[in-house]
Structure formats: structure tokens, C-alpha cells
C-alpha atoms as a PDB file:
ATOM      1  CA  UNK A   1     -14.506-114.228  -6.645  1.00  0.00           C
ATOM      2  CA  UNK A   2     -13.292-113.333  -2.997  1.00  0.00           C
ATOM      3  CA  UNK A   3     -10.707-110.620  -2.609  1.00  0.00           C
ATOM      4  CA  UNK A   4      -8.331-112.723  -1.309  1.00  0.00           C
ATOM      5  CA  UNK A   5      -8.502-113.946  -4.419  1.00  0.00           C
ATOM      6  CA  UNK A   6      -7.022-110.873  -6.155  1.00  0.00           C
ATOM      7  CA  UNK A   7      -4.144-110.084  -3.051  1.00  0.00           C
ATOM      8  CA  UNK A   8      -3.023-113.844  -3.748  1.00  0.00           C
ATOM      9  CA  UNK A   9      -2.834-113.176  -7.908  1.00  0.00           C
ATOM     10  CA  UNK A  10      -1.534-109.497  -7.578  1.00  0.00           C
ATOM     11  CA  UNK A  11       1.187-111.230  -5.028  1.00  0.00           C
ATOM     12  CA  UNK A  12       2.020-113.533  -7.934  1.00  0.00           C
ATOM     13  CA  UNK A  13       2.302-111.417 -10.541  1.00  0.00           C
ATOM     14  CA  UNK A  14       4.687-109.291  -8.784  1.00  0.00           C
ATOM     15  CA  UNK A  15       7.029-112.088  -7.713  1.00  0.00           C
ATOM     16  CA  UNK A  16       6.910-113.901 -10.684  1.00  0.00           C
ATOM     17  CA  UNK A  17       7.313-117.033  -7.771  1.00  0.00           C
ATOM     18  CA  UNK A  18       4.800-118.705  -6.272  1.00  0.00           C
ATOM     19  CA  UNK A  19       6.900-119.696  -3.093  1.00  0.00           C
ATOM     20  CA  UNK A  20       8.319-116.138  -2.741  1.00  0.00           C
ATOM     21  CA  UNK A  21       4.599-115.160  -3.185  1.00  0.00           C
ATOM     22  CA  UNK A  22       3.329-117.712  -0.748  1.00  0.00           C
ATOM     23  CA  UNK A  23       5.969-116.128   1.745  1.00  0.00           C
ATOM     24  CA  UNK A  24       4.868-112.626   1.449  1.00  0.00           C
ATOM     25  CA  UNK A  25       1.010-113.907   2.667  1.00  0.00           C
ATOM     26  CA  UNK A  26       2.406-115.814   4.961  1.00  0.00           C
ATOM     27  CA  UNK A  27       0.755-119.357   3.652  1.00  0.00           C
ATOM     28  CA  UNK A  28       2.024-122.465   2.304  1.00  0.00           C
ATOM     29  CA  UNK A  29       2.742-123.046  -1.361  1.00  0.00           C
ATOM     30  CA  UNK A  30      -0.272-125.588  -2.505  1.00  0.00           C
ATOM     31  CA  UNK A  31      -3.002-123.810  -1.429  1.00  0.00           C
ATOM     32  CA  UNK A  32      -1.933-120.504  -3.075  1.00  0.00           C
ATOM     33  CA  UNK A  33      -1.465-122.317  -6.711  1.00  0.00           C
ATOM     34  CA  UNK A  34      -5.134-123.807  -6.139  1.00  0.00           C
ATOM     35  CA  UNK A  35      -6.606-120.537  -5.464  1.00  0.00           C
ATOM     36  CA  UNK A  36      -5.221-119.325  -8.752  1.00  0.00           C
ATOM     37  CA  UNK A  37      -6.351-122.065 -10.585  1.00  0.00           C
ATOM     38  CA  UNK A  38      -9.658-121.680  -9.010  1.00  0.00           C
ATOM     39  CA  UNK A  39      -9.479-118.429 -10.498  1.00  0.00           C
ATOM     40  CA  UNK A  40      -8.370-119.152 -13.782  1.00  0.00           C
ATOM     41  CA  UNK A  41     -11.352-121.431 -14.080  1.00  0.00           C
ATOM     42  CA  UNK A  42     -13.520-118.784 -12.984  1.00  0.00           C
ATOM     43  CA  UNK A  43     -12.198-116.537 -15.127  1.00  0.00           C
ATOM     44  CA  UNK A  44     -12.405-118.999 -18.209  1.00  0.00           C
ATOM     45  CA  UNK A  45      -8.603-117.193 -18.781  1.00  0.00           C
ATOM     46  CA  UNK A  46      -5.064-118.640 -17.996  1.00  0.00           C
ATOM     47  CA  UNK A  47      -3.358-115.487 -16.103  1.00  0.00           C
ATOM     48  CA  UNK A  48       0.340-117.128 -16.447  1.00  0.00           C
ATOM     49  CA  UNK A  49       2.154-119.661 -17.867  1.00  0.00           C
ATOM     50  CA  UNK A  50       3.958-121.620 -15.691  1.00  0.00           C
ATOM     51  CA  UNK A  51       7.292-123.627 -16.540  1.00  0.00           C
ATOM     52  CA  UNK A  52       9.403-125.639 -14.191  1.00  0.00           C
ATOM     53  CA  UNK A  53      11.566-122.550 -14.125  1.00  0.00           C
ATOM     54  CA  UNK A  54       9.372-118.791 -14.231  1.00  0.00           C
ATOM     55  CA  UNK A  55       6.344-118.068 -13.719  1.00  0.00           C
ATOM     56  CA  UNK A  56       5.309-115.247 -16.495  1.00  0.00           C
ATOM     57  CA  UNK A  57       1.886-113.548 -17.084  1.00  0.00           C
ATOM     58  CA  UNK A  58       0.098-114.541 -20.221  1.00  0.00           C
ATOM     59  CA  UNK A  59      -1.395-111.065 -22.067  1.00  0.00           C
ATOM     60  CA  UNK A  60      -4.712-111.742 -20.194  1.00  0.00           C
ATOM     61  CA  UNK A  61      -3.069-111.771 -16.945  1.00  0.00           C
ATOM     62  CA  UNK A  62      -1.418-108.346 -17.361  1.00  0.00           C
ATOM     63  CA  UNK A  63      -4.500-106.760 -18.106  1.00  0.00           C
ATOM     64  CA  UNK A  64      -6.294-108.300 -15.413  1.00  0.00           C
ATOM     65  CA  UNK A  65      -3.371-106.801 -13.614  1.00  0.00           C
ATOM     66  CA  UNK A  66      -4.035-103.103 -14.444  1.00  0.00           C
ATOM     67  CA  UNK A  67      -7.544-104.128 -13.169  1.00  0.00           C
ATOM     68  CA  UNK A  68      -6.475-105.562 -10.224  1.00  0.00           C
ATOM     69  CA  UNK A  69      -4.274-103.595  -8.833  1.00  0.00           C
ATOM     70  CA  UNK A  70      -6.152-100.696  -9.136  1.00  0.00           C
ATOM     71  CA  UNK A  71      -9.300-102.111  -7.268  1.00  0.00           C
ATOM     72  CA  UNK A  72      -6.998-103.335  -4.583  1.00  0.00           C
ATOM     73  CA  UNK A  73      -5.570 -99.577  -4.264  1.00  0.00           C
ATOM     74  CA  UNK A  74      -9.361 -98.854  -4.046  1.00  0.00           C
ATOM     75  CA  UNK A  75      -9.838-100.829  -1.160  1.00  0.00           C
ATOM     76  CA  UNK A  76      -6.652 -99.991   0.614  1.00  0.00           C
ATOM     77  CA  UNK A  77      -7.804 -96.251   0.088  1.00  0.00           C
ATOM     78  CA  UNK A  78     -11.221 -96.714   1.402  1.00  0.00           C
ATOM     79  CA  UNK A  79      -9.862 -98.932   4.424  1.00  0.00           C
ATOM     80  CA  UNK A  80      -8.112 -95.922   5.671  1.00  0.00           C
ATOM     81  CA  UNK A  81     -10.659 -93.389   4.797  1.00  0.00           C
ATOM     82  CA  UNK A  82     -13.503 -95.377   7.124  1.00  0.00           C
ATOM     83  CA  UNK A  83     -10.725 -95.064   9.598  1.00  0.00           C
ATOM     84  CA  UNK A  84      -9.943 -91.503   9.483  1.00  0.00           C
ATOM     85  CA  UNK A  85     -14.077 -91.099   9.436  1.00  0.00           C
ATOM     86  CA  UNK A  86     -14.538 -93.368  12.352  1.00  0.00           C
ATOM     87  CA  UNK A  87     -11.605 -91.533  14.301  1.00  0.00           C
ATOM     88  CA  UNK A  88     -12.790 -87.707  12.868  1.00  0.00           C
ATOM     89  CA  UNK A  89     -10.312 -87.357  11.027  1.00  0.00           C
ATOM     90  CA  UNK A  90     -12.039 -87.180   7.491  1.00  0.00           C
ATOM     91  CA  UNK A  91     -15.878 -85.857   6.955  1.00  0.00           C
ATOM     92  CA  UNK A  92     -17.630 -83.080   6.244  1.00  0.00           C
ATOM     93  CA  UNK A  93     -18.456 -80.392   9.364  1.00  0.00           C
ATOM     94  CA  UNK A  94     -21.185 -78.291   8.603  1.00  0.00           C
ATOM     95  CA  UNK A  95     -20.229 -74.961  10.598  1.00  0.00           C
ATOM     96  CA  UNK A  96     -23.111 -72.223  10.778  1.00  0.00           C
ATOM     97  CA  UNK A  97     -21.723 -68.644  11.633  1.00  0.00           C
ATOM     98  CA  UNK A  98     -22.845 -65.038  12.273  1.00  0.00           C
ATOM     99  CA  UNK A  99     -22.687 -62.483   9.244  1.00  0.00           C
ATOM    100  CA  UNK A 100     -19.880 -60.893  10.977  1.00  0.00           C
ATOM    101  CA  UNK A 101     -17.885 -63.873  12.155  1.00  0.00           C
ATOM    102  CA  UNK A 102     -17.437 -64.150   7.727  1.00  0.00           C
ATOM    103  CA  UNK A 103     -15.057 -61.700   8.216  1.00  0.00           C
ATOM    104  CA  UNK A 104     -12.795 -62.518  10.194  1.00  0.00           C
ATOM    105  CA  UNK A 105     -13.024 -66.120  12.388  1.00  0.00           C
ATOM    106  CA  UNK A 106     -14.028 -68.108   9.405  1.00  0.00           C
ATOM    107  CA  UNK A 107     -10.566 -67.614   7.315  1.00  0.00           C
ATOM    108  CA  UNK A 108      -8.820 -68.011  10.750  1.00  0.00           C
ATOM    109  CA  UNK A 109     -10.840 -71.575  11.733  1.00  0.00           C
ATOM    110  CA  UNK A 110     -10.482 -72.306   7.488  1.00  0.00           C
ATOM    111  CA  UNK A 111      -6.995 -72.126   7.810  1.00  0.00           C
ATOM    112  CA  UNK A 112      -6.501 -73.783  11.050  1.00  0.00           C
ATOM    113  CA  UNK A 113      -8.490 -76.964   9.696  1.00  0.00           C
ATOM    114  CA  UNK A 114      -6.747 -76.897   6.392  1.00  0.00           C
ATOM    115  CA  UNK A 115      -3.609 -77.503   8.291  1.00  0.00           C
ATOM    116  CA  UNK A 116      -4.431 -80.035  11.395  1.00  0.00           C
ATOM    117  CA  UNK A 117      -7.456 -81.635  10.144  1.00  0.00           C
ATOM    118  CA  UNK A 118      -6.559 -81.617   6.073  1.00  0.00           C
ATOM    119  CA  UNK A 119      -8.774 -84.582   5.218  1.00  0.00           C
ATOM    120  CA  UNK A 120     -11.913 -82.502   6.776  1.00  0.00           C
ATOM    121  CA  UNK A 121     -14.227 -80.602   4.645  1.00  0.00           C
ATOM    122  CA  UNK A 122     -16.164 -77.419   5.811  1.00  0.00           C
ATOM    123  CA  UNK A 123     -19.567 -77.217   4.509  1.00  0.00           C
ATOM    124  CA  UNK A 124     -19.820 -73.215   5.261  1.00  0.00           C
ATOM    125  CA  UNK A 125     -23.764 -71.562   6.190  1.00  0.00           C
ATOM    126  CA  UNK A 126     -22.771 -68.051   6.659  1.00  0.00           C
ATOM    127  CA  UNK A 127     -25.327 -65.033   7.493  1.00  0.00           C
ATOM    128  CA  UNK A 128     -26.825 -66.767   9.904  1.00  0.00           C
ATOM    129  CA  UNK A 129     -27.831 -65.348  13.425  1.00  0.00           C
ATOM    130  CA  UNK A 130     -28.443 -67.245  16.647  1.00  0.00           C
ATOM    131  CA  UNK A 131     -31.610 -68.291  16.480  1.00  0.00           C
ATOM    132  CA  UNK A 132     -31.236 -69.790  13.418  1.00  0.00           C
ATOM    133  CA  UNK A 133     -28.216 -71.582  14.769  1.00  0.00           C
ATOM    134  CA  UNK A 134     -29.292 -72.758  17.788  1.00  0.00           C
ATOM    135  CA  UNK A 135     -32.399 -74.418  15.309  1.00  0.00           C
ATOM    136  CA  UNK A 136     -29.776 -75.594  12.995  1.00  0.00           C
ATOM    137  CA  UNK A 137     -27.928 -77.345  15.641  1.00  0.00           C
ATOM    138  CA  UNK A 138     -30.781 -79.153  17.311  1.00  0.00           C
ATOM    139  CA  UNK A 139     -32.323 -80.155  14.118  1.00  0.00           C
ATOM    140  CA  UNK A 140     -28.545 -81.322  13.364  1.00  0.00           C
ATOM    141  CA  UNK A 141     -28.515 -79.803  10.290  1.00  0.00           C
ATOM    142  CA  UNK A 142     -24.751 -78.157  11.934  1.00  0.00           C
ATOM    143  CA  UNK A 143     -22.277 -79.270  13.727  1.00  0.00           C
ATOM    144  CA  UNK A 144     -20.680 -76.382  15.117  1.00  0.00           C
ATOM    145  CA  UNK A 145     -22.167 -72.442  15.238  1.00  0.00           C
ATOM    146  CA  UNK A 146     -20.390 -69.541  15.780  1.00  0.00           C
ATOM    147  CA  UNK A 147     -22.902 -67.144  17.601  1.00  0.00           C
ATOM    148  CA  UNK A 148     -23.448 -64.779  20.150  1.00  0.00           C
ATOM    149  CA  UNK A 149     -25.291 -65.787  23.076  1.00  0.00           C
ATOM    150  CA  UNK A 150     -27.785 -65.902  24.959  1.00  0.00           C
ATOM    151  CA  UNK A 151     -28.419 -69.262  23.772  1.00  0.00           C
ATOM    152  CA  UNK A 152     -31.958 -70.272  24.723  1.00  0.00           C
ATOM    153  CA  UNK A 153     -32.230 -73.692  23.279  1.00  0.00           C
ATOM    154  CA  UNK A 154     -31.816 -76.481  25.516  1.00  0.00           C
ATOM    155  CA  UNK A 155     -29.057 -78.985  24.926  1.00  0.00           C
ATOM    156  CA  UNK A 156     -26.418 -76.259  23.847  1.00  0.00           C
ATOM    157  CA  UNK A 157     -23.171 -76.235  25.180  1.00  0.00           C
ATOM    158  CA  UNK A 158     -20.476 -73.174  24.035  1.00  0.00           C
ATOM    159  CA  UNK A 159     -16.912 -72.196  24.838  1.00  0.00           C
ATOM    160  CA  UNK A 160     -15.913 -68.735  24.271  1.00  0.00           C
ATOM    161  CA  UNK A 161     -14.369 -67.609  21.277  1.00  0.00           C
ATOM    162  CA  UNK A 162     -14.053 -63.565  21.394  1.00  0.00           C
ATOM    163  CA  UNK A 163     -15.527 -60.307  22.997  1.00  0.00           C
ATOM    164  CA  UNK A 164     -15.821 -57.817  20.486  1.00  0.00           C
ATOM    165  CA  UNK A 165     -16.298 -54.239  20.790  1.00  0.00           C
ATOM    166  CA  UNK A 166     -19.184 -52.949  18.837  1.00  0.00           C
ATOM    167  CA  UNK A 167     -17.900 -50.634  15.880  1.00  0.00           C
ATOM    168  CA  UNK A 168     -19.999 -47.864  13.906  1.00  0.00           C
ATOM    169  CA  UNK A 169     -19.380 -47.868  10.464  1.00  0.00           C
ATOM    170  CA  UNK A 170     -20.453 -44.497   8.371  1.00  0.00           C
ATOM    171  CA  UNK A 171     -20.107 -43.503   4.864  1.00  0.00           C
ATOM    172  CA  UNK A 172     -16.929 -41.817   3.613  1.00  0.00           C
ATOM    173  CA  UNK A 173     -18.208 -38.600   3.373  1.00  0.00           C
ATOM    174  CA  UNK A 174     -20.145 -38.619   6.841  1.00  0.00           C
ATOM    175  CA  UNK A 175     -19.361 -36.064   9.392  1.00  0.00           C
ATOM    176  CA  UNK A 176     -17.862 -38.489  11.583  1.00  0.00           C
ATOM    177  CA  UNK A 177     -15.505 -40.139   8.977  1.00  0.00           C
ATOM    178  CA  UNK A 178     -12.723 -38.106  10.518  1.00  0.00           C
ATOM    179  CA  UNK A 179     -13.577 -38.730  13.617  1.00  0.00           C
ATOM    180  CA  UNK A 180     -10.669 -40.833  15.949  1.00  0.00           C
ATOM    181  CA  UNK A 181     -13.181 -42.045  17.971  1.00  0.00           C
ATOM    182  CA  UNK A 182     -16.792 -41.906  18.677  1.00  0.00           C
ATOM    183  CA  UNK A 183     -19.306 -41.476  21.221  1.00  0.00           C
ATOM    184  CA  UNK A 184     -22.847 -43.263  21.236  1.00  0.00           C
ATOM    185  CA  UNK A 185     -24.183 -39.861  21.968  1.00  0.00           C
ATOM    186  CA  UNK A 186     -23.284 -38.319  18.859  1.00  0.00           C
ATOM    187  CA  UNK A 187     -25.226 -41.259  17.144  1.00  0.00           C
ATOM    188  CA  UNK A 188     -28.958 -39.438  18.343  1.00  0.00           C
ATOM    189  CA  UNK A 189     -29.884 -38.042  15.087  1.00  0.00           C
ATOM    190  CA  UNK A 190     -28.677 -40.718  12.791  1.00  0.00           C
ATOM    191  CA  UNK A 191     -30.535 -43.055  10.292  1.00  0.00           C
ATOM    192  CA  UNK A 192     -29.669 -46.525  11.811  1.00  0.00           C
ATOM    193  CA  UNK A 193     -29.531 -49.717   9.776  1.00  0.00           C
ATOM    194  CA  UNK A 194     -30.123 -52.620  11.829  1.00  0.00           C
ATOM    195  CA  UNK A 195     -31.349 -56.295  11.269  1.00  0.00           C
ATOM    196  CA  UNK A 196     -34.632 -57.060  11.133  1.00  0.00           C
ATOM    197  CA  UNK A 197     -36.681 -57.451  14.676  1.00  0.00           C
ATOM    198  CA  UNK A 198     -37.859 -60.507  13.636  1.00  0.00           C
ATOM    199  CA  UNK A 199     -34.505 -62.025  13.373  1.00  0.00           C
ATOM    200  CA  UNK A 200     -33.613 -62.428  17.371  1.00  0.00           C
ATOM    201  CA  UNK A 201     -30.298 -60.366  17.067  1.00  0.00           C
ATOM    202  CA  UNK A 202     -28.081 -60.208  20.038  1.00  0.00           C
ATOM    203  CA  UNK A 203     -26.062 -57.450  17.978  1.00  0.00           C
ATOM    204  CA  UNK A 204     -29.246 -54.974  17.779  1.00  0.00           C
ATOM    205  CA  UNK A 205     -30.479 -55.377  21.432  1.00  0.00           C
ATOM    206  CA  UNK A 206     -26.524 -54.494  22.354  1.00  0.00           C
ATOM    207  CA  UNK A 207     -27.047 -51.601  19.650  1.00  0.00           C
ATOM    208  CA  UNK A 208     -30.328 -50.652  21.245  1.00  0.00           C
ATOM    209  CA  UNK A 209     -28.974 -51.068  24.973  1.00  0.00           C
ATOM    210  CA  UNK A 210     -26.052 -48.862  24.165  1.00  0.00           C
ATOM    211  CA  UNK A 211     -28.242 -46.268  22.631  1.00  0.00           C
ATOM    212  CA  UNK A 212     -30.682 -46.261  25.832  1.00  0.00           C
ATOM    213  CA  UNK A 213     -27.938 -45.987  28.247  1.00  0.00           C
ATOM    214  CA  UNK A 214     -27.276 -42.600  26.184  1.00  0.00           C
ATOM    215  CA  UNK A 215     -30.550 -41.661  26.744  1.00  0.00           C
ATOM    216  CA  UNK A 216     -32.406 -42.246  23.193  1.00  0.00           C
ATOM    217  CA  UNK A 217     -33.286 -45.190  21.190  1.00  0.00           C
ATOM    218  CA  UNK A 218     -31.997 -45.713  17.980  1.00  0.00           C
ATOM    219  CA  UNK A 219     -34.286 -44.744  14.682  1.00  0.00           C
ATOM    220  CA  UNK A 220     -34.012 -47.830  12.340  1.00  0.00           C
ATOM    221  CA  UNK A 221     -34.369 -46.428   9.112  1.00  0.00           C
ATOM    222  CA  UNK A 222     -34.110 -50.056   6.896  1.00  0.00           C
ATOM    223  CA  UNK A 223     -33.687 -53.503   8.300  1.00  0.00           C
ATOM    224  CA  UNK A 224     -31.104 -55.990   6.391  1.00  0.00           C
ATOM    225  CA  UNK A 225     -30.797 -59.777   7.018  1.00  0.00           C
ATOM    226  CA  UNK A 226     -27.311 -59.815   6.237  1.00  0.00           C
ATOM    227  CA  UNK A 227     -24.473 -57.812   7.624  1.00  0.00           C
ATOM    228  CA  UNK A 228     -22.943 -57.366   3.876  1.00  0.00           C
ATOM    229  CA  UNK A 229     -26.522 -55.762   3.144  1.00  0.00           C
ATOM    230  CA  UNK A 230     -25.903 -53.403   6.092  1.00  0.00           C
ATOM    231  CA  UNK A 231     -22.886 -52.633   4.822  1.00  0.00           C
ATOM    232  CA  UNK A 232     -23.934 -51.920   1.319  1.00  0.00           C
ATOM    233  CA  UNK A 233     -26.585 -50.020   2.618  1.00  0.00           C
ATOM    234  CA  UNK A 234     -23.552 -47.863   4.416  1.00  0.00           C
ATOM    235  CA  UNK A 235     -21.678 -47.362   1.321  1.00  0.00           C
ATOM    236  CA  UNK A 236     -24.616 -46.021  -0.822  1.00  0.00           C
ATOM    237  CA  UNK A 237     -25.153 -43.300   2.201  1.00  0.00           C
ATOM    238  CA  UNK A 238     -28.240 -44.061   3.566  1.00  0.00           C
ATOM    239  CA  UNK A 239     -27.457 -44.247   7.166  1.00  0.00           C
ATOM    240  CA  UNK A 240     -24.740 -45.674   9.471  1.00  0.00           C
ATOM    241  CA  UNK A 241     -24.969 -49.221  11.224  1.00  0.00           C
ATOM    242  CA  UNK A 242     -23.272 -50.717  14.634  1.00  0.00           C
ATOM    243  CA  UNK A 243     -21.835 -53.785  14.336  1.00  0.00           C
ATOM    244  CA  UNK A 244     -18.952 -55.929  16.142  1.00  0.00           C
ATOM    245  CA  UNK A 245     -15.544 -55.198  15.114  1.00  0.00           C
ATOM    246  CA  UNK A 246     -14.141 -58.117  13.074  1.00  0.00           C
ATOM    247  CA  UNK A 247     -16.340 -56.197   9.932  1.00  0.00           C
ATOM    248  CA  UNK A 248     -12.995 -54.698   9.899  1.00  0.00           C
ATOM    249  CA  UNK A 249     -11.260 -57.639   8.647  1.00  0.00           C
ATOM    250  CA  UNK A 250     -12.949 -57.107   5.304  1.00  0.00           C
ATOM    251  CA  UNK A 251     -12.807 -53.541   4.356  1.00  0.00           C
ATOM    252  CA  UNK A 252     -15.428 -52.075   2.116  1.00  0.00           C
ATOM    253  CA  UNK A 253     -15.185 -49.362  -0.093  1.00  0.00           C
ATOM    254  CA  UNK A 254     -17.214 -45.875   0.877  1.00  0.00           C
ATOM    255  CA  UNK A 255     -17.531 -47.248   4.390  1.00  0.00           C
ATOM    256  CA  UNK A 256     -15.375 -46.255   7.224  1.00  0.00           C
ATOM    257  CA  UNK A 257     -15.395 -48.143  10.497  1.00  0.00           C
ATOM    258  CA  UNK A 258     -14.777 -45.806  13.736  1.00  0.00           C
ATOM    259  CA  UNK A 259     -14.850 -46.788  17.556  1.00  0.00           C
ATOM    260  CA  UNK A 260     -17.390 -46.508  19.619  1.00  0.00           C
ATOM    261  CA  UNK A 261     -15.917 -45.257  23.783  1.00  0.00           C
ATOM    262  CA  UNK A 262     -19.036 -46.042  25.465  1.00  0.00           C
ATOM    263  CA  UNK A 263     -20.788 -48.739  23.683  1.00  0.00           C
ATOM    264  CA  UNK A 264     -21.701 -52.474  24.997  1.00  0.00           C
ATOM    265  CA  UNK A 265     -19.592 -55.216  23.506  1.00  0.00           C
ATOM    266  CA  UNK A 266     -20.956 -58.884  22.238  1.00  0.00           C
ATOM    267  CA  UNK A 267     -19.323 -61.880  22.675  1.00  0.00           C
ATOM    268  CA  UNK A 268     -18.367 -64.787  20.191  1.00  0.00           C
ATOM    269  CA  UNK A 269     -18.739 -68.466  20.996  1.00  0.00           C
ATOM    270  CA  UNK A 270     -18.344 -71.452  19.374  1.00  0.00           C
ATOM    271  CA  UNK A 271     -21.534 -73.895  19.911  1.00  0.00           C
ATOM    272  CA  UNK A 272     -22.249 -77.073  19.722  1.00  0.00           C
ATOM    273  CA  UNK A 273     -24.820 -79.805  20.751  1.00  0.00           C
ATOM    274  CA  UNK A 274     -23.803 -80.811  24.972  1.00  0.00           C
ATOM    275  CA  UNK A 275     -24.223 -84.937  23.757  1.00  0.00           C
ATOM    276  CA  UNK A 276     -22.818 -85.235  20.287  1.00  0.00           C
ATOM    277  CA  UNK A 277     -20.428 -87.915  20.357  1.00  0.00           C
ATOM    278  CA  UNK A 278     -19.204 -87.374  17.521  1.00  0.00           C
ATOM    279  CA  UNK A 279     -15.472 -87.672  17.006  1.00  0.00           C
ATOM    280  CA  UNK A 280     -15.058 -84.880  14.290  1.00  0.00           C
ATOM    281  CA  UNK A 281     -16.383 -82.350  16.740  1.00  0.00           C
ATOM    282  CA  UNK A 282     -14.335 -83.839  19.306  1.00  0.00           C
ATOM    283  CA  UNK A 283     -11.499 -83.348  17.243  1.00  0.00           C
ATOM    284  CA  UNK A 284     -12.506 -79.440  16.536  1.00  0.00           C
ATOM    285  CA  UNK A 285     -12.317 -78.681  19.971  1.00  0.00           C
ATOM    286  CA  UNK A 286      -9.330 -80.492  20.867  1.00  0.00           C
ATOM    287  CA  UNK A 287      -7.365 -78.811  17.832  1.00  0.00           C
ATOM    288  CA  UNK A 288      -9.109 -75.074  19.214  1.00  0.00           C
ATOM    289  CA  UNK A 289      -7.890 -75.941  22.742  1.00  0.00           C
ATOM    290  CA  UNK A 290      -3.987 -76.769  21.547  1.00  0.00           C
ATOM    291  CA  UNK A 291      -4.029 -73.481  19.655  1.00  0.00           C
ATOM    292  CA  UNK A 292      -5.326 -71.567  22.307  1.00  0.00           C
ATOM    293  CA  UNK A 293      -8.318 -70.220  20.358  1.00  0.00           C
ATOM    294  CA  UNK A 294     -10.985 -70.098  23.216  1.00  0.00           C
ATOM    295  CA  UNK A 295     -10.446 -67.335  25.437  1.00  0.00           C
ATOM    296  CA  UNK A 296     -11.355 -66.791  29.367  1.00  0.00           C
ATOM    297  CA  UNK A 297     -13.708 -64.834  31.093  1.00  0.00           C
ATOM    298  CA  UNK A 298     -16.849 -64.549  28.773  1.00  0.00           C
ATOM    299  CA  UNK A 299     -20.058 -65.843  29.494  1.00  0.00           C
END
């Protein structure tokens, strides 16, 4: 049984005609009634009965019917799915991001994709810093990353997505809670929570920069993976921790988030590998690009 097969019966069963439904495939008549017999006899079923006036389907032809039609809605569906795919219009993109790009550019790219690419879905690795990105990316285990650089891994390429100030956040009841702003000097005696060396943050050797420029180096008191860790950590009172500003777009209770005048700021960029074809990521950047989303002047 071909599918033609089933277009040339569903055409047939919604005319009630075989010359009307030999028009709407554009063939002739006698080759359209043998394909149905050839079917029939396949079948071992009569699908109509046929006088010299109507053509009506018999009860086995209107189930086959049901059947039919929706396998041919099947196929219509998946014809223009593989085309969506094949244009990037439809998949999955598997996006890696920072712990702090959570809180506020993944709702803003979610949202953007839900309304120009609605067929795309976003398979979402959060708490994840650059090194593990850049890994993720060349393994191509992601698609996209949204990281800080440097990046040191060959075969990168980035555009830049934000430069964000770093932030300290403190526990309600810290001395500095009140403060409007904040100085990285008034920071020497405090219990810092940080991400673990091991990790390859850019956010802690901007943390640690800022605090040498002041003229001490920061005492790390615990080390966290994840920037909702650091934050918790904050909450419970058990030291402060400097991280980029969008932690602000998610506020947490018993933490308060001041600026910082003096400290080093860390940019935002959205990577991605320098020879993937493919046309979903294509399609990313074009959509970023129309809605102005990279910004100028950041390395």
C-alpha cells in the first residue's frame, strides 16, 4: 500500500465523485478507479459502492476513513515539521548559562524565543561557569553559553551581551544594609563567600582584583558552586558575597544587594561554536541582532 494510495481514496471519499476527485489530483479518471480497486483487493474490503449515479462509502470505508485521514494529517504535520527543523525553525537548543545570568537574561532570551521562534524548545543547564561551558560547547553537548570571558578554548566565537557592575550583597541586619552605596574598602574585614578556586571563575578573580586594587585580598570564608548557594549562605548571615548585578532580578529574602563605587565590572556574552552551521543557531543570532540584544564596546 503506497500513500498515494490513501490521498487518491481520502480524495474520493470526500467528493463522493470520482471525476471531481480525479480533478482535484490532477489525473485522469481510469487510472484513479484502478488504484482503488487495487486497494480494495488489497484490503480484502469494498470501501464504496458505486452506482451509475453516487458514489457512497460502504461502513468499512468510513472507518478506514477515520484511519486515513488521520495518518495523512500525520504526514502533512511531519512534512512541515522536517521543514521548520531543516530551516531552524523547530528543535531543541541546549543553552548553558552562568548562575547569575538565571536571574535575569534567561527569562528575557525565554521570552524572546517563546515569541519569534515558538516551535523551538530550550533545553536549560543553568549554574554553570565558563569553563564548563566552553567544554560543553566543544564537546557539543550546547549550543549556545552565556558566560563571561576570557574564553580560552579554541573554536569559540562570542558577541557581547552585557557589562555588569559587580554588586555586594549582605545580610539584612549587616552594618552596611543601610548603606546607599559601598566602597570595596569597607569590605577588608568581611567573611567573603566566593566560588570554589577550582571552578575557573571570572566573577572571583574580578572580586579578588577589586579587592587588591584596595589594597587587601579578600578572606574566603566558604566556597559555593552555585550562586543561589552564595546567596543562601548570605541570608543565613555567614558572610557577604560579590557578584554581578542581574542577582537583583531575583530578590531574596534576608539579603540586601548594595553598589559597589570602585569595583571591576564583568561582562556577559553569548557563545557559541565559530563553524556550527547549524540553522537554529543561525536563527538565535539573527532574532538577537533584530532586537538589538547584543550591545557594543565589550570585549
Amino acid at each position: 500500500m503506497e500513500l498515494r494510495h490513501l490521498r487518491y481514496f481520502a480524495a474520493v471519499a470526500d467528493t463522493r465523485h470520482f471525476g471531481k476527485a480525479a480533478e482535484r489530483l490532477h489525473m485522469a479518471q481510469p487510472p484513479l478507479s484502478q488504484a482503488i480497486r487495487r486497494l480494495e483487493t488489497e484490503l480484502g474490503v469494498d470501501l464504496f459502492t458505486r452506482t451509475t449515479r453516487q458514489v457512497a462509502l460502504t461502513a468499512a470505508g468510513e472507518v478506514f476513513r477515520t484511519d486515513v485521514e488521520r495518518i495523512l494529517k500525520a504526514v502533512d504535520e511531519a512534512v512541515v515539521r522536517v521543514g521548520r527543523f531543516a530551516s531552524g525553525l523547530e528543535g531543541v537548543l541546549r543553552v548553558g548559562l552562568t548562575g547569575s545570568a538565571s536571574y535575569r537574561q534567561l527569562p528575557a532570551l525565554a521570552r524572546l524565543l517563546k515569541r519569534e521562534m515558538p516551535h523551538v524548545m530550550m533545553e536549560v543547564h543553568t549554574e554553570m561557569l565558563t569553563p564548563a561551558q566552553e567544554l560543553g560547547l566543544i564537546e557539543r553537548r550546547l549550543d549556545v553559553g552565556v558566560l563571561r570571558p576570557p574564553i580560552r578554548q579554541e573554536g569559540i566565537t562570542h558577541r557581547p551581551l552585557a557589562d555588569e557592575r559587580l554588586v555586594v550583597a549582605v545580610p539584612e541586619e549587616h552594618w552596611l544594609a543601610e548603606a546607599d552605596t559601598v566602597r570595596v574598602e569597607q569590605l577588608r574585614h568581611e567573611d567573603f563567600i566566593m566560588y570554589g578556586a577550582a571552578l575557573g571563575s571570572v566573577v572571583n578573580d574580578a572580586v579578588v582584583r577589586s579587592c587588591l586594587a584596595s589594597g587587601f585580598y579578600p578572606h574566603c570564608a566558604y566556597e559555593v558552586a552555585e550562586t543561589s548557594a552564595a546567596l543562601a549562605l548570605v541570608a543565613a548571615g555567614l558572610g557577604i558575597a560579590v557578584l554581578p548585578d542581574s542577582i537583583r532580578s531575583a530578590p531574596r529574602e534576608g539579603v540586601a544587594c548594595k553598589d559597589i563605587e570602585d569595583a571591576l565590572s564583568v561582562p556577559l556574552v553569548l557563545a557559541w561554536r565559530a563553524e556550527d552551521d547549524s540553522p537554529l543557531v543561525r536563527n538565535l543570532i539573527e532574532v538577537l541582532e533584530q532586537h538589538d540584544v547584543f550591545i557594543q564596546g565589550v570585549a
